[in-house]
N, C-alpha and C. Protein backbone atom coordinates (compact mmCIF):
# COMPACT_ATOMS: atom_id res chain seq x y z
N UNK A 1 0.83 -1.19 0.00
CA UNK A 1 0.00 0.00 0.00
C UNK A 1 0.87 1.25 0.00
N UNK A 2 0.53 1.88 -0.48
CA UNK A 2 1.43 3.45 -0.90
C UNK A 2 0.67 4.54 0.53
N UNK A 3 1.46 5.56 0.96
CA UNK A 3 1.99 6.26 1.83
C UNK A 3 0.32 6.77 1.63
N UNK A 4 -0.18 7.46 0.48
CA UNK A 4 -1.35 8.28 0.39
C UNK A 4 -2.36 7.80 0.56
N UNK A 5 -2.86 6.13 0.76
CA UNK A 5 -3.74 5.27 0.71
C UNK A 5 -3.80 4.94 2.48
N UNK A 6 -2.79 4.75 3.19
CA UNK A 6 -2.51 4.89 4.35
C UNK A 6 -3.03 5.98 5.50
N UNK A 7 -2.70 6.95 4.38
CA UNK A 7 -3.24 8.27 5.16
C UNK A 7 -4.93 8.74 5.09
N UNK A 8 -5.33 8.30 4.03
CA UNK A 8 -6.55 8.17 3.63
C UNK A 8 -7.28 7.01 4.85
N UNK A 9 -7.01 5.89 5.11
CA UNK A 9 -7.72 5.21 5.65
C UNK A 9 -7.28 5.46 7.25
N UNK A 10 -6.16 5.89 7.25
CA UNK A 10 -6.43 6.78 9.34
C UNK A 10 -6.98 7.47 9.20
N UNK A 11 -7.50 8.99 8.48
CA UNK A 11 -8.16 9.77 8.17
C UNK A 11 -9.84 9.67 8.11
N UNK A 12 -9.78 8.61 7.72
CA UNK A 12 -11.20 7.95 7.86
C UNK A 12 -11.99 7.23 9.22
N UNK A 13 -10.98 6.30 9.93
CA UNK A 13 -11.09 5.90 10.51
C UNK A 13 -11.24 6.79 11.69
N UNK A 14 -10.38 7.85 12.25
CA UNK A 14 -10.40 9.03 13.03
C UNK A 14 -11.53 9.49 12.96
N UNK A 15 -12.43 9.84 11.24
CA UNK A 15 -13.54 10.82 11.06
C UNK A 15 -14.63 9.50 12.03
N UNK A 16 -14.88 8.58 11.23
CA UNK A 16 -15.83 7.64 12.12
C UNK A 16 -15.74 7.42 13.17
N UNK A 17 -14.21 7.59 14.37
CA UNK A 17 -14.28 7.65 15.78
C UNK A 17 -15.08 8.69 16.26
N UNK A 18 -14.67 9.51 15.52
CA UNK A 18 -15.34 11.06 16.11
C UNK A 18 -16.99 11.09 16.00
N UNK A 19 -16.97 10.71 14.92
CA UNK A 19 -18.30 10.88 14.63
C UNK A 19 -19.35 9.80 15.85
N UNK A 20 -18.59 8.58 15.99
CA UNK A 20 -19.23 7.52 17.20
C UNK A 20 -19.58 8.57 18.40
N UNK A 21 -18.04 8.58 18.71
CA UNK A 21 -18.30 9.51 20.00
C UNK A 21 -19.26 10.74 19.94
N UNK A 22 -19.03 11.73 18.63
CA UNK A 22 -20.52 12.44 18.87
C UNK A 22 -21.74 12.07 18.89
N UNK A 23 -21.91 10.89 18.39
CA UNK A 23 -23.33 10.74 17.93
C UNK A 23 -23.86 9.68 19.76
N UNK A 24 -23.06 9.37 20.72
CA UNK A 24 -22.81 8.57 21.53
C UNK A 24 -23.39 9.69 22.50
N UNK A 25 -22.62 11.09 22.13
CA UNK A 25 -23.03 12.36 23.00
C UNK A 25 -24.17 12.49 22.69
N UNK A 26 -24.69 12.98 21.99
CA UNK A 26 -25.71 13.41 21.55
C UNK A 26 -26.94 12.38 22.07
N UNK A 27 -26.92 11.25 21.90
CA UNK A 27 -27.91 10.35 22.69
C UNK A 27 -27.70 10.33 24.04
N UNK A 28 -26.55 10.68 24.55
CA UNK A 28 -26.83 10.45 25.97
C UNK A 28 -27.83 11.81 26.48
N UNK A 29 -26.99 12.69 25.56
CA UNK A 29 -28.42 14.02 25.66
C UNK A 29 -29.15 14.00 25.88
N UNK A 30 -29.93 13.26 25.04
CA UNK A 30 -31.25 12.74 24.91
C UNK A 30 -31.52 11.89 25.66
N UNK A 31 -30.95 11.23 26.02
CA UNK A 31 -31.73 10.67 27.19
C UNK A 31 -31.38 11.33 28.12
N UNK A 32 -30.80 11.99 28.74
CA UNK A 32 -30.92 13.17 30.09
C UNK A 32 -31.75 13.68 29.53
N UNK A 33 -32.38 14.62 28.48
CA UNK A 33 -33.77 15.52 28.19
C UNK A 33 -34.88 14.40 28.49
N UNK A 34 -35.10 13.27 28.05
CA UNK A 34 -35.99 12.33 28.53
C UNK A 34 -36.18 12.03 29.84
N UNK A 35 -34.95 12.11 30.60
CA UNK A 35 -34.82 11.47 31.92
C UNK A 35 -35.68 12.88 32.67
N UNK A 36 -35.44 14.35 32.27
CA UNK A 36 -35.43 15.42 33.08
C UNK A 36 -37.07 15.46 32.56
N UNK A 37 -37.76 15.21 31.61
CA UNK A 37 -38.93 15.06 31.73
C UNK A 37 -39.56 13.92 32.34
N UNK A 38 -39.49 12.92 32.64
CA UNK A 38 -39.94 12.22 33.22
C UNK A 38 -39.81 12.52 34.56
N UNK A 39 -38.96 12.78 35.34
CA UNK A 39 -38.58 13.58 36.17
C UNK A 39 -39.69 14.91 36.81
N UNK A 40 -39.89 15.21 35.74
CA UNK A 40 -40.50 16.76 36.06
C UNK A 40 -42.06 16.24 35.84
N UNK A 41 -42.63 15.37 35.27
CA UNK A 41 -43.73 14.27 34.88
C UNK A 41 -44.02 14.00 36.94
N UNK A 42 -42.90 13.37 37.16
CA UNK A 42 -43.35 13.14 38.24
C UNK A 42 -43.40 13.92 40.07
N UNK A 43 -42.38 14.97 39.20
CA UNK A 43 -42.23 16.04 40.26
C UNK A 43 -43.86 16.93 39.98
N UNK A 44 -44.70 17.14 39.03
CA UNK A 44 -45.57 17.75 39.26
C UNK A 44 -46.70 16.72 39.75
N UNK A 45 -46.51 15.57 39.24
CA UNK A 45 -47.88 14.54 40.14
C UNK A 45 -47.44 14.46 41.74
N UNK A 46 -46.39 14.91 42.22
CA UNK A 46 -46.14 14.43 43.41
C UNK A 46 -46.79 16.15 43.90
N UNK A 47 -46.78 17.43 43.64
CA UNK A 47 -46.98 18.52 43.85
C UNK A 47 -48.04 18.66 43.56
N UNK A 48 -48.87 18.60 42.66
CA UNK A 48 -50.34 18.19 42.33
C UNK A 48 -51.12 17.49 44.04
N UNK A 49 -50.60 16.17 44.21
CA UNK A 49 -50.95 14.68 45.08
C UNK A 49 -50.91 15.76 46.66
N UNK A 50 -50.14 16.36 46.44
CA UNK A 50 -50.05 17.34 47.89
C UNK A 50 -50.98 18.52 48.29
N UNK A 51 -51.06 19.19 46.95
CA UNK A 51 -52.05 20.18 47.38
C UNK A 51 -53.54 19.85 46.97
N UNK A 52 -53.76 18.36 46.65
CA UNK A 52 -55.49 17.61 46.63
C UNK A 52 -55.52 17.38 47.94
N UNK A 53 -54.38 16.76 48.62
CA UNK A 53 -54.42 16.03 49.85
C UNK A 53 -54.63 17.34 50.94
N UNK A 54 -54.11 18.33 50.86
CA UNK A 54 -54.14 19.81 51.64
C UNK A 54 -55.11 20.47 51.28
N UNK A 55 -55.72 20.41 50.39
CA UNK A 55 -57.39 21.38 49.89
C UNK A 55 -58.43 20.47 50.40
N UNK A 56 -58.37 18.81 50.13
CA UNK A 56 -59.13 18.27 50.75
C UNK A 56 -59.24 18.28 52.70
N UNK A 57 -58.05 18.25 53.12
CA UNK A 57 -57.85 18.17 54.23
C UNK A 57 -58.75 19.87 54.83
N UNK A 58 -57.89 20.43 54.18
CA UNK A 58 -58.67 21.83 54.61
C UNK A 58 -60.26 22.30 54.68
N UNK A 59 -60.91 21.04 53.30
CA UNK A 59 -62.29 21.48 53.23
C UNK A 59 -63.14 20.16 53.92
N UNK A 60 -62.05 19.49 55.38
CA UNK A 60 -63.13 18.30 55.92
C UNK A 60 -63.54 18.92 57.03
N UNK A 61 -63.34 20.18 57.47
CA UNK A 61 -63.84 20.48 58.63
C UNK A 61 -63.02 20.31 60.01
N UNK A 62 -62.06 19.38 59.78
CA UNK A 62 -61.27 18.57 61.12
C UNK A 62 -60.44 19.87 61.76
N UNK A 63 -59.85 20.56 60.91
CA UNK A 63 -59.08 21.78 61.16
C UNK A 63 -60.00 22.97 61.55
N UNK A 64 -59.17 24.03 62.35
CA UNK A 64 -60.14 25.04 62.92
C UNK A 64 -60.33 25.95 61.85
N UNK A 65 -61.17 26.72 61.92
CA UNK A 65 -61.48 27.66 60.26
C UNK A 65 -60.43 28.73 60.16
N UNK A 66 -59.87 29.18 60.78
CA UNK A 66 -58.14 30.07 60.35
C UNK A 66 -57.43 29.33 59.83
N UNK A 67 -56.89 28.40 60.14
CA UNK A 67 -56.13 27.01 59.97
C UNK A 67 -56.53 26.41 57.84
N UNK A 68 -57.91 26.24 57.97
CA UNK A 68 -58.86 25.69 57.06
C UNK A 68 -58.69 26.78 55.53
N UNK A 69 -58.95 28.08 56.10
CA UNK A 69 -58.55 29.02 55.00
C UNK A 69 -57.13 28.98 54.34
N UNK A 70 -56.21 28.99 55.49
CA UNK A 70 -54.85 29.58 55.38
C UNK A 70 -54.58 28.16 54.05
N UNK A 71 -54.79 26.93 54.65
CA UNK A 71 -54.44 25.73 54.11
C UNK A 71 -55.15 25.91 52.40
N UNK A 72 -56.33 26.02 52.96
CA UNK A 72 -56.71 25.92 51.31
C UNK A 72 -56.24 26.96 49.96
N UNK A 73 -56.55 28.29 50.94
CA UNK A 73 -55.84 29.07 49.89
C UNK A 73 -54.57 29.14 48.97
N UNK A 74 -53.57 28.37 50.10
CA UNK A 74 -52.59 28.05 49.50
C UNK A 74 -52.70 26.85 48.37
N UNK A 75 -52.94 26.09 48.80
CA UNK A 75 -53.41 24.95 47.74
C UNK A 75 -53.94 25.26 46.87
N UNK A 76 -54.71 26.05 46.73
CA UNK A 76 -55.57 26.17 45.15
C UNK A 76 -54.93 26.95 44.88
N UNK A 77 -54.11 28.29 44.81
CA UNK A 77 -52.96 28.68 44.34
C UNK A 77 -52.38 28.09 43.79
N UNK A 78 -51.54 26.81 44.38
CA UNK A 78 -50.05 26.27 43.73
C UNK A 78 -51.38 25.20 43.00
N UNK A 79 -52.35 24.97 42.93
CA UNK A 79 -52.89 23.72 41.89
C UNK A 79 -53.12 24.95 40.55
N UNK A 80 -53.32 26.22 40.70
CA UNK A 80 -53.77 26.55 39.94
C UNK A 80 -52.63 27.96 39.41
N UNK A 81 -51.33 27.79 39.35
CA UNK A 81 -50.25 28.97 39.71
C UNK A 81 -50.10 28.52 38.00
N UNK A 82 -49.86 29.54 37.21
CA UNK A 82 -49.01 29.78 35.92
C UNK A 82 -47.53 29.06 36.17
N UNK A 83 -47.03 28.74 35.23
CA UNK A 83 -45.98 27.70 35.10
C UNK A 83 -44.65 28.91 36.13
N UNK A 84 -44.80 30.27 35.55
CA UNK A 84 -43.98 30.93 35.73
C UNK A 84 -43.69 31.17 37.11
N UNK A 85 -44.76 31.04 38.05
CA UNK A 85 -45.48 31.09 39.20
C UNK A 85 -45.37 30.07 40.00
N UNK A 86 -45.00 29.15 39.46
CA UNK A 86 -45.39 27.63 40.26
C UNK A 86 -44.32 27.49 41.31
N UNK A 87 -43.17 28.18 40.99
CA UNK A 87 -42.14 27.81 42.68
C UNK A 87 -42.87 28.44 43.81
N UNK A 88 -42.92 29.64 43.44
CA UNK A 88 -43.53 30.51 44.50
C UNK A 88 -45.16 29.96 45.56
N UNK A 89 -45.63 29.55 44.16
CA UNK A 89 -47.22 29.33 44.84
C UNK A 89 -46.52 27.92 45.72
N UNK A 90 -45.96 26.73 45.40
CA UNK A 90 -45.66 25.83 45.93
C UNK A 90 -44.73 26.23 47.07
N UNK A 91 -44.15 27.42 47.37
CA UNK A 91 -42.88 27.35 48.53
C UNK A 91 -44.29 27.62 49.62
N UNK A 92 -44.99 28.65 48.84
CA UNK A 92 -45.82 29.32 49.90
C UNK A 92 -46.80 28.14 50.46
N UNK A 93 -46.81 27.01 49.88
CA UNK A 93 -48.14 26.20 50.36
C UNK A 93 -47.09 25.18 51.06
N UNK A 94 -45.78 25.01 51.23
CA UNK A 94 -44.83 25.12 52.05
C UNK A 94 -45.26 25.41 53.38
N UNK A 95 -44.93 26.50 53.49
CA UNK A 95 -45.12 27.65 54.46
C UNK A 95 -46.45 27.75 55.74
N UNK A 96 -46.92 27.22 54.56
CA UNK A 96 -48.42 27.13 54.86
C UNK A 96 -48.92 25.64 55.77
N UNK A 97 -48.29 24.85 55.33
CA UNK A 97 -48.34 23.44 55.93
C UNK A 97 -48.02 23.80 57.19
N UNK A 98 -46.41 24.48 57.18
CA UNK A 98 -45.65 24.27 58.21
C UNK A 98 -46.06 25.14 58.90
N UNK A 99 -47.06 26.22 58.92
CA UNK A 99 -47.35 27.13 59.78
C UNK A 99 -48.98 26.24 60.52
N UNK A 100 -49.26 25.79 59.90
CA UNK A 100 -50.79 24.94 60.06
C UNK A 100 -50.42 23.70 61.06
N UNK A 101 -49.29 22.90 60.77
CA UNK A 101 -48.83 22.00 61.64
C UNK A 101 -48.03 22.21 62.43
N UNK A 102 -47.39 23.55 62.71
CA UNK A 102 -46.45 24.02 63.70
C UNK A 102 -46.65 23.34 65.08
N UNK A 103 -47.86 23.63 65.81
CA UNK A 103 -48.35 22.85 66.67
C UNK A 103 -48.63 21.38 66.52
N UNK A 104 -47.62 20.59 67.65
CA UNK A 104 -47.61 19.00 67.72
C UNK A 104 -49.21 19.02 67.88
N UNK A 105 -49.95 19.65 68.01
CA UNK A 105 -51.48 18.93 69.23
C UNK A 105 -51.79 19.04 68.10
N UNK A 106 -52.19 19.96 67.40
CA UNK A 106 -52.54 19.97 65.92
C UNK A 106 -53.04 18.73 65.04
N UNK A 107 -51.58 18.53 65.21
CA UNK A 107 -51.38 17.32 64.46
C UNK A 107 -52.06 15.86 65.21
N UNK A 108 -52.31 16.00 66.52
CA UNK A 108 -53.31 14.97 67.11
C UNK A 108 -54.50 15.65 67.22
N UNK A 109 -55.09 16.31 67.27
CA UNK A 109 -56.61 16.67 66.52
C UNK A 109 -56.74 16.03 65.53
N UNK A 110 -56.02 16.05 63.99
CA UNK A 110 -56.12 15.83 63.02
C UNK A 110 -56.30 14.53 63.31
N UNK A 111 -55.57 13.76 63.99
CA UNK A 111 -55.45 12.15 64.18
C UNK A 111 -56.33 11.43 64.54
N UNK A 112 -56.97 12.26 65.75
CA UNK A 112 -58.40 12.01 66.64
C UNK A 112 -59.61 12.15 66.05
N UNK A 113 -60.01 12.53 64.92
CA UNK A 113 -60.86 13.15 63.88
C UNK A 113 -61.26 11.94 63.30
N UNK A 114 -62.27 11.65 63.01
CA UNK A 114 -62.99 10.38 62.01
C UNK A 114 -62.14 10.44 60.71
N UNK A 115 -61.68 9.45 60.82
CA UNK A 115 -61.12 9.33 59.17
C UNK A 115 -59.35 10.37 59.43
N UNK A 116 -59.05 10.62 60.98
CA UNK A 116 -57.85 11.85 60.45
C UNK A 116 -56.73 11.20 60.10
N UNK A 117 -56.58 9.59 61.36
CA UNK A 117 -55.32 9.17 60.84
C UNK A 117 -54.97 8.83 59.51
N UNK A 118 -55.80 8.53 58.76
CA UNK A 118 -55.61 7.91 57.11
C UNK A 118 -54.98 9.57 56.67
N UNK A 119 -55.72 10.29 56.95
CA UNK A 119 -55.38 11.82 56.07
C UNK A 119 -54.22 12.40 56.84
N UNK A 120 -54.39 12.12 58.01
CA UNK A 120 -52.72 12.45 58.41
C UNK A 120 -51.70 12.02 57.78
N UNK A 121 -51.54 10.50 57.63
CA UNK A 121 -50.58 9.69 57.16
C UNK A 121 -50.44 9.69 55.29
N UNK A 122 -52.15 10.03 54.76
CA UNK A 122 -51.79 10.25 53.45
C UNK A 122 -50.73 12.25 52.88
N UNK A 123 -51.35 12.87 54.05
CA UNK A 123 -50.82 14.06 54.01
C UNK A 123 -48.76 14.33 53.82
N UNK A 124 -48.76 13.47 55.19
CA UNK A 124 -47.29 13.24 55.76
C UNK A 124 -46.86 12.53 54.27
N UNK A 125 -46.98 11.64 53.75
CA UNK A 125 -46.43 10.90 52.47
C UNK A 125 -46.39 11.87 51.35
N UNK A 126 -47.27 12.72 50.99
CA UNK A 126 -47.19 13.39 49.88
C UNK A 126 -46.08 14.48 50.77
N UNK A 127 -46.09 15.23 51.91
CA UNK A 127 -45.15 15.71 51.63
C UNK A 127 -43.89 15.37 51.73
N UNK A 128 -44.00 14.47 52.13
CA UNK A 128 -42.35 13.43 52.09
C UNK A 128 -42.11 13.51 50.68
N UNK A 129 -42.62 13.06 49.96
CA UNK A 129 -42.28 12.45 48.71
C UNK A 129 -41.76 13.78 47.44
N UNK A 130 -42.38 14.96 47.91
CA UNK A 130 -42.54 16.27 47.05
C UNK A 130 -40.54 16.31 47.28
N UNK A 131 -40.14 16.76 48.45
CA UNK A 131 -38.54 16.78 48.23
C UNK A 131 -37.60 15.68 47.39
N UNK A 132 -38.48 14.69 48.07
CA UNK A 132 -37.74 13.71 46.76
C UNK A 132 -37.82 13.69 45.37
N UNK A 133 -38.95 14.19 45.16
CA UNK A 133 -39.67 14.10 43.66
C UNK A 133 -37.96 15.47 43.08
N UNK A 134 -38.31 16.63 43.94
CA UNK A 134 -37.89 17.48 43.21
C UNK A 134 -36.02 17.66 43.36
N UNK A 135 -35.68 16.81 43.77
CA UNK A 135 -34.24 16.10 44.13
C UNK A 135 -34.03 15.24 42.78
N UNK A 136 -34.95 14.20 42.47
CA UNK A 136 -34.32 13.76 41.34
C UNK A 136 -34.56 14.54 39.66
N UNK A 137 -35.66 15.52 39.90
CA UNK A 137 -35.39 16.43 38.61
C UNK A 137 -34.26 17.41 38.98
N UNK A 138 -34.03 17.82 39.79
CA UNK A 138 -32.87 18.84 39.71
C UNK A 138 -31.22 17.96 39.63
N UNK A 139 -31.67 16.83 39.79
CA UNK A 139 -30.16 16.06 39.46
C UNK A 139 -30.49 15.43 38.21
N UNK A 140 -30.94 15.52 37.88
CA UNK A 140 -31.37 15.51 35.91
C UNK A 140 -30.90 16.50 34.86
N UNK A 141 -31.69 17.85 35.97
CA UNK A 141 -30.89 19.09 35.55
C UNK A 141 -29.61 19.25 35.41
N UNK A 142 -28.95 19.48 36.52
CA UNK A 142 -27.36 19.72 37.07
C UNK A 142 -26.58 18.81 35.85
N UNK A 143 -27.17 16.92 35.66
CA UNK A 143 -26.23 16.33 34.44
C UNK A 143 -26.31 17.20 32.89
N UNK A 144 -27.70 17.15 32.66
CA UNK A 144 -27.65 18.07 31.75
C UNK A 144 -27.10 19.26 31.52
N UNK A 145 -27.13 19.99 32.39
CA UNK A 145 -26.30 21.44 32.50
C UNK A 145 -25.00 21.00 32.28
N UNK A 146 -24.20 20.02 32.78
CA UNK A 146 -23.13 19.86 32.59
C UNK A 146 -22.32 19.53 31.70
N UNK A 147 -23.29 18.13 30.98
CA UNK A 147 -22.71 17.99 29.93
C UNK A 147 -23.48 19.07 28.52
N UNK A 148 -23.62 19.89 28.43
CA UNK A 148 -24.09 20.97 27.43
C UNK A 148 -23.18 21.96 27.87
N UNK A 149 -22.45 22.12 28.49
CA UNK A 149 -21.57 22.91 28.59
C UNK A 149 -20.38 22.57 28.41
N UNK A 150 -20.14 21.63 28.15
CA UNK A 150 -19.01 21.00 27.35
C UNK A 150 -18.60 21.73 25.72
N UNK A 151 -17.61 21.71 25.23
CA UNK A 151 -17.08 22.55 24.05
C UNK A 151 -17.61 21.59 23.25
N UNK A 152 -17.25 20.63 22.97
CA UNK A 152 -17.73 19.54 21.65
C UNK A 152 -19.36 19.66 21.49
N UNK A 153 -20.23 19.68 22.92
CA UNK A 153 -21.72 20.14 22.45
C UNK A 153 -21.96 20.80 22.11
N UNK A 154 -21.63 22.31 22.49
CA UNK A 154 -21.96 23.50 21.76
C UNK A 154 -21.64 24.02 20.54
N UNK A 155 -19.66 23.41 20.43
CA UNK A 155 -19.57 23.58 19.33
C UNK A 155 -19.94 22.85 17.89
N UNK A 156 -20.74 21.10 18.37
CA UNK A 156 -21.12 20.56 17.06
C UNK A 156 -22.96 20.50 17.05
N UNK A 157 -23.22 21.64 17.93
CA UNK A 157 -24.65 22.01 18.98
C UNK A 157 -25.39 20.63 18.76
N UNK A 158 -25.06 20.09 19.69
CA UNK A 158 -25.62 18.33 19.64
C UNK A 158 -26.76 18.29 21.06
N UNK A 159 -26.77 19.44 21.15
CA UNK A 159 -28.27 19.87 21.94
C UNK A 159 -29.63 20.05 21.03
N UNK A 160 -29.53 20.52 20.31
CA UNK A 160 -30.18 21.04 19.05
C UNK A 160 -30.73 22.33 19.47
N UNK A 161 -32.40 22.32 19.23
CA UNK A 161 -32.72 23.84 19.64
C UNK A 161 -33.44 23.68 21.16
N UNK A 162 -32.90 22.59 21.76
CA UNK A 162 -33.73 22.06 23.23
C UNK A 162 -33.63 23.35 23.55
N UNK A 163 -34.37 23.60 24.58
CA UNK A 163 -33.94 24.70 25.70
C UNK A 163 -33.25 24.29 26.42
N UNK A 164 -32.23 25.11 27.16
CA UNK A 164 -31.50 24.95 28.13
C UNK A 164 -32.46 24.74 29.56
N UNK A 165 -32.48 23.59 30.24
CA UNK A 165 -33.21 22.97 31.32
C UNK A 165 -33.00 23.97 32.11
N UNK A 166 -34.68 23.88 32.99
CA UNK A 166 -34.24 25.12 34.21
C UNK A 166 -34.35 23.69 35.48
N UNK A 167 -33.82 24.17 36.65
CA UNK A 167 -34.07 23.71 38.02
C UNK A 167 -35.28 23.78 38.34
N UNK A 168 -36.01 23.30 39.75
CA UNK A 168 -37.27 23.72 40.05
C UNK A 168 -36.89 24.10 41.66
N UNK A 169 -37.20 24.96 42.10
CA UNK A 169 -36.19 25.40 43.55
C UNK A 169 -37.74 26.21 44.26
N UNK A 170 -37.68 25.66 45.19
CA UNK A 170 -38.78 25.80 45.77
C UNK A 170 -38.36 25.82 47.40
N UNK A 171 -39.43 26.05 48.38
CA UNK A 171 -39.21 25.69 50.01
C UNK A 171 -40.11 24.89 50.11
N UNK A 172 -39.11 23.21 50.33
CA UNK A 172 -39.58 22.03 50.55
C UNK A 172 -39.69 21.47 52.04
N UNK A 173 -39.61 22.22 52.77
CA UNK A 173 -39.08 21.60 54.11
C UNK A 173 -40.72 21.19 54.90
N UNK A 174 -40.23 19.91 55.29
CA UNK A 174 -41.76 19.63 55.87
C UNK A 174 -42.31 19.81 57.04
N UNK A 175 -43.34 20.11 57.31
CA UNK A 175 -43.66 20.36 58.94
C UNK A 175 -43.38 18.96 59.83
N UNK A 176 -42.25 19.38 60.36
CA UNK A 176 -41.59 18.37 61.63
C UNK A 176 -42.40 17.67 62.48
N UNK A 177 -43.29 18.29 62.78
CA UNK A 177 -44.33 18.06 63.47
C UNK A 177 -45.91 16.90 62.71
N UNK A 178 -46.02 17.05 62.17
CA UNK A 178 -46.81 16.69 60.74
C UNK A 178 -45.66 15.35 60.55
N UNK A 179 -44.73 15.10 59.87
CA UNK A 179 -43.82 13.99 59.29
C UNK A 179 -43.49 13.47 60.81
N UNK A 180 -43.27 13.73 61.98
CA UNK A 180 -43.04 12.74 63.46
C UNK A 180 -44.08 11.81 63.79
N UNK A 181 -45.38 12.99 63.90
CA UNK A 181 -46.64 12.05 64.68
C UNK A 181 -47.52 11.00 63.80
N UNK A 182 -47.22 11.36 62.29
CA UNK A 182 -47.81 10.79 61.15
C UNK A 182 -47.05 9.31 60.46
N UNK A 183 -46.12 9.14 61.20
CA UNK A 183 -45.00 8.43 60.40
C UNK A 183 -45.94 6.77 61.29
């Protein structure tokens, strides 16, 4: 084989490595954009599952009527908040839990109530589950962010015209009180 035939077929062989490895990138992309929707699929059924469980809770009567307002209002807010809106309405129905269950006795009223322990314990689960939910979309995010910021993605844009993923950052913290006596 002659010197120019040689060079021709490393030349080739190099172009098809490259090309593996991009096209290798580019699907893993895609599946982080898949993964971060599914993700976010289930971070809103788990945020949804919380404020049915908190509007219902609020409209059984078991709670005192300050308590009953504060709860619901928040809830139908974050069920019903514009996308743009939705951290906020959700930190605040946050807020709202944890100001409603602040008091341990509270939380045994609710218990003592026909039907409270089921709604205690279904309450306590949805909000357990909301930090988790929104833990594994934001670590969906963060991979994605990372690898799109890599030079070879941007520069052979093997993102395409995705949007750049946002986080979902909210105040998840659960009423202590509420997640102890309910568990």
């Amino acid at each position: 084989m002659t010197a120019t035939l040689i060079w021709i077929l490393v030349v080739l062989a190099v172009l098809v490595a490259v090309g593996l490895y991009l096209s290798w990138t580019a699907g893993r992309l895609d599946r982080l954009h898949a993964r971060i929707d599914a993700a976010r699929a289930a971070l809103d059924a788990q945020l949804l599952r919380r404020a049915s469980v908190a509007q219902e809770l609020a409209t059984s009567g078991v709670l005192d009527p300050a308590a009953s307002i504060v709860l619901y209002e928040a809830a139908h807010a974050a069920r019903q908040a514009e996308e743009e809106l939705r951290e906020v309405a959700e930190s605040e129905l946050s807020q709202a839990l944890r100001a409603v269950f602040a008091d341990p006795q509270q939380v045994d009223v609710l218990r003592e109530a026909p039907g409270g322990e089921e709604a205690a314990h279904e309450l306590a689960e949805a909000v357990r589950r909301v930090p988790m939910a929104r833990r594994f979309h934001n670590d969906a995010v963060g991979a994605a962010r990372r690898l799109r910021e890599h030079r070879k993605v941007r520069w052979f844009r093997l993102a395409g015209h995705a949007p750049f993923p946002p986080a979902f950052e909210m105040d998840d913290e659960s009423p202590a009180a509420l997640v102890e006596r309910a568990a």
